[in-house]
Protein backbone atom coordinates (compact mmCIF):
# COMPACT_ATOMS: atom_id res chain seq x y z
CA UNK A 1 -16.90 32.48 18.50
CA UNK A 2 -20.87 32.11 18.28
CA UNK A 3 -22.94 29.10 20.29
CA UNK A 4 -22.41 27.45 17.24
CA UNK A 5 -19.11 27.09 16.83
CA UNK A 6 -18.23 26.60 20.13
CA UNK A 7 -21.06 23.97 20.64
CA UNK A 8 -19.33 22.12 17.71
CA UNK A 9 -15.83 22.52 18.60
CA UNK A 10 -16.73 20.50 21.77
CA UNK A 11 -17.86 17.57 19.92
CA UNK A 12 -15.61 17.72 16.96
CA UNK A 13 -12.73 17.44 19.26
CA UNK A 14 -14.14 15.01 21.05
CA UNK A 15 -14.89 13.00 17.14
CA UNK A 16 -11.10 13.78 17.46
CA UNK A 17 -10.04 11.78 20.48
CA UNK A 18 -11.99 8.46 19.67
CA UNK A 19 -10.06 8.89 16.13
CA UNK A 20 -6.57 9.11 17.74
CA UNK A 21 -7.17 6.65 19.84
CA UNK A 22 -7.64 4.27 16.57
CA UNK A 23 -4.60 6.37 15.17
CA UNK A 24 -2.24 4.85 17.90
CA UNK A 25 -3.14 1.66 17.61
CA UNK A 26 -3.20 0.99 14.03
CA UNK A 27 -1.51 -2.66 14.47
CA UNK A 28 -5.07 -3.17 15.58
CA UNK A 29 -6.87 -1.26 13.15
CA UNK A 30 -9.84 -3.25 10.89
CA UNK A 31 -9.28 -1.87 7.36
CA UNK A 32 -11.96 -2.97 4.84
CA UNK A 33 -12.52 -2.32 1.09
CA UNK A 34 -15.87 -0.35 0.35
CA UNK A 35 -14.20 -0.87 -3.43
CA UNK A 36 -11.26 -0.90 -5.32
CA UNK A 37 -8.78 1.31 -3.68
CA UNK A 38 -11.26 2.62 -1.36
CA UNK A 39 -10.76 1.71 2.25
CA UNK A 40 -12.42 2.10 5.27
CA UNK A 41 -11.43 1.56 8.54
CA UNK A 42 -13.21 0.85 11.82
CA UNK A 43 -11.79 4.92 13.09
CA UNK A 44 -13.87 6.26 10.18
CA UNK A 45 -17.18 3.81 11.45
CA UNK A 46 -16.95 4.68 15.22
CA UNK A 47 -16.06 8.58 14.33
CA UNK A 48 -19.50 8.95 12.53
CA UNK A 49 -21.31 7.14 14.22
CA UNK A 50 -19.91 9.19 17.71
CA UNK A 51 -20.82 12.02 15.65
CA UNK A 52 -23.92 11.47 14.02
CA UNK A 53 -25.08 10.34 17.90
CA UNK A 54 -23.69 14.13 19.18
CA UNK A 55 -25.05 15.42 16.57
CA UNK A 56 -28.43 15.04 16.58
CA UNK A 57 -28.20 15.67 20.82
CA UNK A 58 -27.37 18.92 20.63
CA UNK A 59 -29.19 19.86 17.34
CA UNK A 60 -31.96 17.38 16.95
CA UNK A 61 -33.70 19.92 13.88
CA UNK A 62 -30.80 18.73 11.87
CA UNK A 63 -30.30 15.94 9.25
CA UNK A 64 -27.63 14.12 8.87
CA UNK A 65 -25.58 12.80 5.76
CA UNK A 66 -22.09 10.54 6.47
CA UNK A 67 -19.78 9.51 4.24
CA UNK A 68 -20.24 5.67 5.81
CA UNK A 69 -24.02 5.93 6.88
CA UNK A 70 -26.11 7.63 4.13
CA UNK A 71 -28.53 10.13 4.76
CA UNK A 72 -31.31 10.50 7.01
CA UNK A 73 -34.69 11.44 6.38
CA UNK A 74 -34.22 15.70 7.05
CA UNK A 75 -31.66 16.69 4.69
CA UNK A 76 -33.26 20.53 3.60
CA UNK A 77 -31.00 21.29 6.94
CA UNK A 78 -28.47 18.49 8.03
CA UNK A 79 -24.63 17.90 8.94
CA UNK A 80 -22.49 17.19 5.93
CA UNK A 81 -19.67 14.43 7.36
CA UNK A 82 -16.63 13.13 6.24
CA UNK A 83 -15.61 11.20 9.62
CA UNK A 84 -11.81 10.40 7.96
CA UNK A 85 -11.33 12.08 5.10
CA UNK A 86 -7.44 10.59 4.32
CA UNK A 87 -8.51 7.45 5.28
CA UNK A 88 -5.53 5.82 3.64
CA UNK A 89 -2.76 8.10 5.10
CA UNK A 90 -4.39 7.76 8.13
CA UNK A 91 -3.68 3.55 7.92
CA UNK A 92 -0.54 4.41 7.28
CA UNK A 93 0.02 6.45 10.01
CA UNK A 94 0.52 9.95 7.97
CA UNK A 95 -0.82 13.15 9.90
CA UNK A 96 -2.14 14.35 6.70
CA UNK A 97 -5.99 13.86 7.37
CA UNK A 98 -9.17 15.19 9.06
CA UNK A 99 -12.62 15.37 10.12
CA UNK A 100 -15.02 17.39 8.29
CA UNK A 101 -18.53 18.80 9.31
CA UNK A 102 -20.52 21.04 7.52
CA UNK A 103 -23.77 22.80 8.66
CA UNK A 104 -26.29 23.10 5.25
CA UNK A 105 -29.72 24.88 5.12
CA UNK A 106 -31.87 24.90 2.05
CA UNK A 107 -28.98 24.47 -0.44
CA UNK A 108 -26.47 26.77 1.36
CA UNK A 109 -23.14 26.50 3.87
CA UNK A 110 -23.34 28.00 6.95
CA UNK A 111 -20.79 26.47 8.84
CA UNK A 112 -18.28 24.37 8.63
CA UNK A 113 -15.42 22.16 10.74
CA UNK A 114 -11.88 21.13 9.53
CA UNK A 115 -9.99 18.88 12.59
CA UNK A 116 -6.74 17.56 12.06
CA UNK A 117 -6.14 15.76 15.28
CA UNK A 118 -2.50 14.08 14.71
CA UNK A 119 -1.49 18.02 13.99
CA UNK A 120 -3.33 19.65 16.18
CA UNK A 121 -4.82 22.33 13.74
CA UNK A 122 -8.53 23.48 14.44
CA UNK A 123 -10.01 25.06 11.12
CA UNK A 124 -13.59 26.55 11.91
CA UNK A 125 -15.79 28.94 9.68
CA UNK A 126 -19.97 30.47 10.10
CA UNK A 127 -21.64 32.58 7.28
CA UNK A 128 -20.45 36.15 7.36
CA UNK A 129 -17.98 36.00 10.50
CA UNK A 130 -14.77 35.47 8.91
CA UNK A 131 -12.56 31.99 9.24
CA UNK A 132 -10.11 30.73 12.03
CA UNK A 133 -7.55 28.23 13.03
CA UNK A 134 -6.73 27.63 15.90
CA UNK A 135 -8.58 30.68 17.09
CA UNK A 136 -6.73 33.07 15.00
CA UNK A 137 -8.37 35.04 12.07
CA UNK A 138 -6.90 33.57 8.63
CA UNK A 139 -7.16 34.83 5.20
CA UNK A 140 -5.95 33.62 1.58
CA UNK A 141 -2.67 34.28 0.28
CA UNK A 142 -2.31 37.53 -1.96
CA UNK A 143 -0.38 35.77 -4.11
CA UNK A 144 -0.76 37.45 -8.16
CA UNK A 145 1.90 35.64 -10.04
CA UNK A 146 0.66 32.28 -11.16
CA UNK A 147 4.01 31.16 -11.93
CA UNK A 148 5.05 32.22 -7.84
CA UNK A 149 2.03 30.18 -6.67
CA UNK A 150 2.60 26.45 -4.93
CA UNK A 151 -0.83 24.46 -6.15
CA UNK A 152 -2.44 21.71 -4.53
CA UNK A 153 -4.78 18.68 -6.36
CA UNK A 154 -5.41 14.96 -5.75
CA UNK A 155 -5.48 11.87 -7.45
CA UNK A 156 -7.93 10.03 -5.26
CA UNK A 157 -8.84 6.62 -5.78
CA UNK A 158 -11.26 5.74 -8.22
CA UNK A 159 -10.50 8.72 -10.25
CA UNK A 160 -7.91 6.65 -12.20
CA UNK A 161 -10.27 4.67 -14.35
CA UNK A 162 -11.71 7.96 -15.84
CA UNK A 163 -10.40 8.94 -19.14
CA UNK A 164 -10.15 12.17 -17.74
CA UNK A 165 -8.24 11.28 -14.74
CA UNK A 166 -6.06 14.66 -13.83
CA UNK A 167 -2.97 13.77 -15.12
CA UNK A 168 -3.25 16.02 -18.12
CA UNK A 169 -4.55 18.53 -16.48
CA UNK A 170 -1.55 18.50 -13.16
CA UNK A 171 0.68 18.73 -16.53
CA UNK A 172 -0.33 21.80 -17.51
CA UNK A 173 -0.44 23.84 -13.81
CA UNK A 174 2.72 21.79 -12.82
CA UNK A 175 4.54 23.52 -16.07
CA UNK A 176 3.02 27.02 -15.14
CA UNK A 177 3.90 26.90 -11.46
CA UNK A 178 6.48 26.73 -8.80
CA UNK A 179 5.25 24.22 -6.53
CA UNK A 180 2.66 21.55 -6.54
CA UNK A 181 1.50 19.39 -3.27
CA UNK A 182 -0.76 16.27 -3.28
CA UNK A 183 -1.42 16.22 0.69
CA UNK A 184 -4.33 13.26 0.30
CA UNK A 185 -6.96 15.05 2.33
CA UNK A 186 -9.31 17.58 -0.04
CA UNK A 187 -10.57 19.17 3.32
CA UNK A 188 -7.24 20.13 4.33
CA UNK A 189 -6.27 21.40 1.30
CA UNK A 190 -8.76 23.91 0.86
CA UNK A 191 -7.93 24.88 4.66
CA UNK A 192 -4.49 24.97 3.65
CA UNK A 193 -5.86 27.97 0.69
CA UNK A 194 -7.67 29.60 3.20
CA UNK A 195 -4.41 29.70 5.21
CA UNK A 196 -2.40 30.89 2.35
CA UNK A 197 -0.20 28.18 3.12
CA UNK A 198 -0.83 27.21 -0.85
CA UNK A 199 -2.53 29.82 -3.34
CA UNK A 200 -5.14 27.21 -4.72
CA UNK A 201 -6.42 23.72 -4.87
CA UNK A 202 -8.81 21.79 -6.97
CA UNK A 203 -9.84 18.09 -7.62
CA UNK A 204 -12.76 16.35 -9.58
CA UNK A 205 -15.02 13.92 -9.07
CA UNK A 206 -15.34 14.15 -5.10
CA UNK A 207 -18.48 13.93 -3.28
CA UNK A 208 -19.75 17.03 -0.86
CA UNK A 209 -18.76 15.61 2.31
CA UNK A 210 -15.13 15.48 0.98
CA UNK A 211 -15.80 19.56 0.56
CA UNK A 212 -18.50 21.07 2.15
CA UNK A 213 -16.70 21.97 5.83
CA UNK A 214 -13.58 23.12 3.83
CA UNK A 215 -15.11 25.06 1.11
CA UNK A 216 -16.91 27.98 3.41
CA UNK A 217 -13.82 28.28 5.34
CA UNK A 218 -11.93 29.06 2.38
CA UNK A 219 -15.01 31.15 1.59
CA UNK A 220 -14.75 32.79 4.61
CA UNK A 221 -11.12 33.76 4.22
CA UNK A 222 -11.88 35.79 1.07
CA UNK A 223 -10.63 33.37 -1.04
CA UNK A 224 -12.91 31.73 -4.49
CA UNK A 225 -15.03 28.41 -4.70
CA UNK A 226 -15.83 27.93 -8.14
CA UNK A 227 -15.86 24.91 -11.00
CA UNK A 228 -13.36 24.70 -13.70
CA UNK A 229 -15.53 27.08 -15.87
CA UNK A 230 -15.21 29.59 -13.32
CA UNK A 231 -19.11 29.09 -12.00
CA UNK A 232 -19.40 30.25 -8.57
CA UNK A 233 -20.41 27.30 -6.30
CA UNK A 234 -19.28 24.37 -4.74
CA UNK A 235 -18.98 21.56 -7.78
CA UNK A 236 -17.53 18.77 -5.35
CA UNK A 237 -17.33 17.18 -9.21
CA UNK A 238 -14.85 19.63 -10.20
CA UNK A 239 -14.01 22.20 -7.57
CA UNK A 240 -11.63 24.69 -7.57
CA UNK A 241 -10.30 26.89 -5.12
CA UNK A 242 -8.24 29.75 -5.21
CA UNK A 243 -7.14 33.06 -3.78
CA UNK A 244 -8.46 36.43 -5.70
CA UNK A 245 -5.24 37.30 -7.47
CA UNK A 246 -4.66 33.79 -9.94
CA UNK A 247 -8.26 32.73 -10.82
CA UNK A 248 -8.30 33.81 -14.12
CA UNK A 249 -4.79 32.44 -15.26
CA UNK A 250 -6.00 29.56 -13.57
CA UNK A 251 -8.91 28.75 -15.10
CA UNK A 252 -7.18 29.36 -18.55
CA UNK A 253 -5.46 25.51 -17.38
CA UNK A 254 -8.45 23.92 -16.45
């Protein structure tokens, strides 16, 4: 692992610990509404703001952009965070969530950071040296058959007042495919491509700190980041994220 990483794994775990300690506790846990069906909780304030604090220690050329805080002044190069992202499952005690950070220079990912403390699973990626978890070199799935291939997507919160709200859309992979997950934490997902633990994943109308750390680890794995035109990118508005062998067929359903 580079400087980099390991500088970041130090803090990130770190992020981790001040979120479990909110984790077990939640009788105690201040929940809030930012809006309808969005929540925030006083883990996802104190994880930030540990972070952003860390952050800007160790790196101090960096911006910074939170999910909770905004963005600072330098953004051509910052951190991308998502201090919770599953805030919900988190409240209600789930394991299913994790903190994201994401180096950005000039437009581009060249780093990123998926933790999920409550499981214990350490996803980590850098430009051009391959992604890990837990220390071990992962790749995609090589999964060909789109009707073989187990799917992930979301249905986050404020995505239900859209006339185009996913439901048509899960219809038509759900119909084409042999399993379909709805975990509740976009980072993980696309960690869980990179994995090959499912053979694609894709949501719409996210922001990028729900993506950025887990989109150049699935990068990094060999796997896709496109839109659902098949536009190479990261489209946090509508991202998809697949393995090499089903991106065509898939894109046929978006």
């Amino acid at each position: 692992m580079s400087v980099l990483l390991n500088s970041l794994e130090v803090i990130v775990r770190q992020a981790g610990e001040i979120a479990l300690n909110h984790f077990n506790d939640l009788k105690h846990l201040e929940i809030s509404q930012k809006s309808p069906r969005d929540f925030v909780t006083a883990a996802d304030v104190a994880v930030e703001k540990f972070l952003q604090q860390a952050l800007a220690e160790k790196f101090p050329e960096y911006g910074f952009w939170g999910e909770e805080s905004g963005q600072t002044d330098t953004q051509a190069q910052r951190w991308i965070v998502d201090p919770i992202d599953g805030t919900h499952s988190f409240a209600k005690g789930q394991y299913f969530w994790s903190i994201s950070v994401a180096l950005e220079i000039d437009g581009e990912l060249m780093a990123g950071i998926v933790y999920a403390p409550a499981l214990n699973d350490y996803y980590c990626a850098e430009k051009d040296q391959g992604a890990f978890k837990n220390g071990k070199k992962i790749t995609v799935s090589d999964e060909a058959d789109l009707g073989n291939s187990m799917i992930a997507t979301g249905f986050a919160c404020l995505r239900s007042y859209l006339d185009d709200n996913n439901l048509a859309r899960f219809a038509r992979v759900a119909q084409r495919t042999t399993g379909q997950r709805r975990f509740g934490s976009a980072a993980m997902d696309l960690c869980l491509v990179a994995d090959g633990q499912v053979d694609a994943f894709w949501e719409q109308e996210l922001n990028l700190y729900d993506v950025a750390g887990g989109a150049i680890i699935v990068l990094e794995a060999g796997g896709n980041i496109t839109d659902f035109q098949g536009n190479k990118g990261v489209f946090p508005k509508n991202i998809l994220a697949t393995n090499q062998g089903i991106l065509e067929e898939l894109l046929t359903l978006m």
